[in-house]
C-alpha atoms as a PDB file:
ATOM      1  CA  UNK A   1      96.586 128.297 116.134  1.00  0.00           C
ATOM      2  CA  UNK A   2      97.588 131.826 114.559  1.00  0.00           C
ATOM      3  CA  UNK A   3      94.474 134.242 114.605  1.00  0.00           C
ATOM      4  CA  UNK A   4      96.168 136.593 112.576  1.00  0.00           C
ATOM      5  CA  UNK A   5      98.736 136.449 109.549  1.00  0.00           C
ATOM      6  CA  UNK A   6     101.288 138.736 112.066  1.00  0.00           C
ATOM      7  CA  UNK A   7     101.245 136.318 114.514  1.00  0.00           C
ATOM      8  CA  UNK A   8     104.589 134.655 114.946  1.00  0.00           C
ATOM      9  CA  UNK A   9     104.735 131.206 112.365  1.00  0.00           C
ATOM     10  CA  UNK A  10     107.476 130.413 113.381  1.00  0.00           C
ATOM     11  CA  UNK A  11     106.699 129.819 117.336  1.00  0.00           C
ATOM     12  CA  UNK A  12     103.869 127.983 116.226  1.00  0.00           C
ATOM     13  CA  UNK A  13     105.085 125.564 113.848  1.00  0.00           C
ATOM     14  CA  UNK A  14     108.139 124.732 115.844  1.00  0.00           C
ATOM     15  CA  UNK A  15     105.270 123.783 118.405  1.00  0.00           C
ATOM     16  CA  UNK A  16     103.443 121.838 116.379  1.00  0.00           C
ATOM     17  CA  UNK A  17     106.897 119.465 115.451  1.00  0.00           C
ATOM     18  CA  UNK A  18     107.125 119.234 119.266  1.00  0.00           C
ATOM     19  CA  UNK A  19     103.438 117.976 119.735  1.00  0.00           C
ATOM     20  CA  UNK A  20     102.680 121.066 122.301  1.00  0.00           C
ATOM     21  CA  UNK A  21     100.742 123.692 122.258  1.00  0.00           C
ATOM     22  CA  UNK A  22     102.120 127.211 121.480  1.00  0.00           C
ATOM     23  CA  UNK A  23     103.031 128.798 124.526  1.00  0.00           C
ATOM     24  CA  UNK A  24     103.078 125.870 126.981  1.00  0.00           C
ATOM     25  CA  UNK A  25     105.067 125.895 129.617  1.00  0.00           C
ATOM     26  CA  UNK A  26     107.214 122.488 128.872  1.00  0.00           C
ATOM     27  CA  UNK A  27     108.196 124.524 125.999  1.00  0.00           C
ATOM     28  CA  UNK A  28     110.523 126.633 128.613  1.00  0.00           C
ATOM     29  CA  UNK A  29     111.365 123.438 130.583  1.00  0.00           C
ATOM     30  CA  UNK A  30     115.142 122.914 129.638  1.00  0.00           C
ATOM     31  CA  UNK A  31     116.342 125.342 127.575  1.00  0.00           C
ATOM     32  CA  UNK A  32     119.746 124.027 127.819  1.00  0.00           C
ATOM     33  CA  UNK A  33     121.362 123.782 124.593  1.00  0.00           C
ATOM     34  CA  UNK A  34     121.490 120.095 125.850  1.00  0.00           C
ATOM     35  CA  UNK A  35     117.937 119.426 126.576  1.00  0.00           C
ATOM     36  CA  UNK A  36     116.997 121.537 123.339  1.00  0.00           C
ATOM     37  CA  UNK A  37     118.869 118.868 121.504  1.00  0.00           C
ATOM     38  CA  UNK A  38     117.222 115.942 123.184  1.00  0.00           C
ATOM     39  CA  UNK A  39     113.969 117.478 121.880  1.00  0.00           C
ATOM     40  CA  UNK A  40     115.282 118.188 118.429  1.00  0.00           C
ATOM     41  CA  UNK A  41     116.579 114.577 118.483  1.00  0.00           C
ATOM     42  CA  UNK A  42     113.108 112.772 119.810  1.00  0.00           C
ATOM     43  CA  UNK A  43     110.688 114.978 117.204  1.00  0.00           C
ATOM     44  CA  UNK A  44     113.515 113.622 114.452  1.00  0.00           C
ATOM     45  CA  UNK A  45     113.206 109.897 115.893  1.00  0.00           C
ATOM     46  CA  UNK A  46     109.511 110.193 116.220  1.00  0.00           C
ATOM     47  CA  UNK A  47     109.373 110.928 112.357  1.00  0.00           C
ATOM     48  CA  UNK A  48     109.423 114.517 112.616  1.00  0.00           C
ATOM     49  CA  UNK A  49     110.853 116.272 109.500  1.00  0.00           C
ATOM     50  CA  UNK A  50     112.978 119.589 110.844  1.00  0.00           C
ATOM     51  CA  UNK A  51     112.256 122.041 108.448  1.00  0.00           C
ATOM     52  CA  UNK A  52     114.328 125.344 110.356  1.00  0.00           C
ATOM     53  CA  UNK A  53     117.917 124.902 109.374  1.00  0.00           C
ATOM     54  CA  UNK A  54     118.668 127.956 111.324  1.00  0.00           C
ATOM     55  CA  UNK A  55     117.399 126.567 114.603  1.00  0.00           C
ATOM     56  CA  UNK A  56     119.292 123.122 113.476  1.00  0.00           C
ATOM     57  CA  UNK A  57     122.071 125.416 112.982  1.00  0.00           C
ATOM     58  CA  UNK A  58     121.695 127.211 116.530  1.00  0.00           C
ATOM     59  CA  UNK A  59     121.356 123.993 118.325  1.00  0.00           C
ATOM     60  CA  UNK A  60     124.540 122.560 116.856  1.00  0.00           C
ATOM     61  CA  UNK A  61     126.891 126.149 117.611  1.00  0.00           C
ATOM     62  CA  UNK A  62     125.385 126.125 121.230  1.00  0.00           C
ATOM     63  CA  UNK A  63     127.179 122.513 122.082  1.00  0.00           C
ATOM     64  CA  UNK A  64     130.113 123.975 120.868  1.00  0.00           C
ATOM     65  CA  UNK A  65     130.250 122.538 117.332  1.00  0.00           C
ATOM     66  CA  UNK A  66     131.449 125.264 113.737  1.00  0.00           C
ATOM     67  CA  UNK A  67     128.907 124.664 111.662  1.00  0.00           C
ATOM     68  CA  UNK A  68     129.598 125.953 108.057  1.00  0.00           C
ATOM     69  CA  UNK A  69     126.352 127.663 106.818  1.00  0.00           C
ATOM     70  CA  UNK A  70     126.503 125.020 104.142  1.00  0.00           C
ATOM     71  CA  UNK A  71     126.577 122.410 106.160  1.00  0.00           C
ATOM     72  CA  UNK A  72     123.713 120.287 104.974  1.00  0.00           C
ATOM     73  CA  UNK A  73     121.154 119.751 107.571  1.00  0.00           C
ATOM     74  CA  UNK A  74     121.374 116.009 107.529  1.00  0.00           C
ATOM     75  CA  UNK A  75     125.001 115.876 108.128  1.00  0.00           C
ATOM     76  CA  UNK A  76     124.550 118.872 111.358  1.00  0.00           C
ATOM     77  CA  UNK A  77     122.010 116.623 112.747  1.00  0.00           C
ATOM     78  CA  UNK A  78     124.363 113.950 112.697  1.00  0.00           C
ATOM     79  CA  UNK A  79     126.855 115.914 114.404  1.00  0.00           C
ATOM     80  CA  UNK A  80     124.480 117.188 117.070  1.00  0.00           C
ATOM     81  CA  UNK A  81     123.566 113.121 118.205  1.00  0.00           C
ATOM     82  CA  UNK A  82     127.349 112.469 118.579  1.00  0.00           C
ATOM     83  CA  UNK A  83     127.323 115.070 120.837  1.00  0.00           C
ATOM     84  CA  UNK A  84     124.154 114.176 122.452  1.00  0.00           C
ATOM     85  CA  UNK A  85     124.805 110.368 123.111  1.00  0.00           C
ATOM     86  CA  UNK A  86     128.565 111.391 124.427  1.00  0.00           C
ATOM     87  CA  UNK A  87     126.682 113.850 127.213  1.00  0.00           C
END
């Protein structure tokens, strides 16, 4: 957990979705944009709520989809398991 308020939120929280600790080293595992979907896809399926349309966003542009910044986040989640279940 964050000792201080400049620690980085962001690392943390993401961790938390994932059920790891910050910093572990599973986190690192496969950073594939691949594997970083599986992940993204399990936390979802496991009743995870994403809450980082960025990231979403990120995930989505690294399997070689255009995602319109206005994409709602539903709809590039959507897009991301196509790609997922095709690979």
């Amino acid at each position: 957990m964050p000792k201080l308020p400049m620690d980085d939120w962001s690392d943390w929280i993401s961790a938390l979705i994932k059920n790891l600790p910050p910093d572990s080293p599973e986190q690192a595992e496969d950073a594939s944009a691949v594997g970083q979907a599986k992940k993204l896809l399990a936390a979802i399926d496991q009743g995870g709520i994403p809450t980082d349309p960025i990231r979403i966003n990120n995930i989505g542009r690294a399997l070689g989809l255009e995602i319109s910044p206005n994409a709602p986040m539903a709809e590039t989640i959507d897009r991301i398991r196509e790609v997922v279940n095709k690979s």
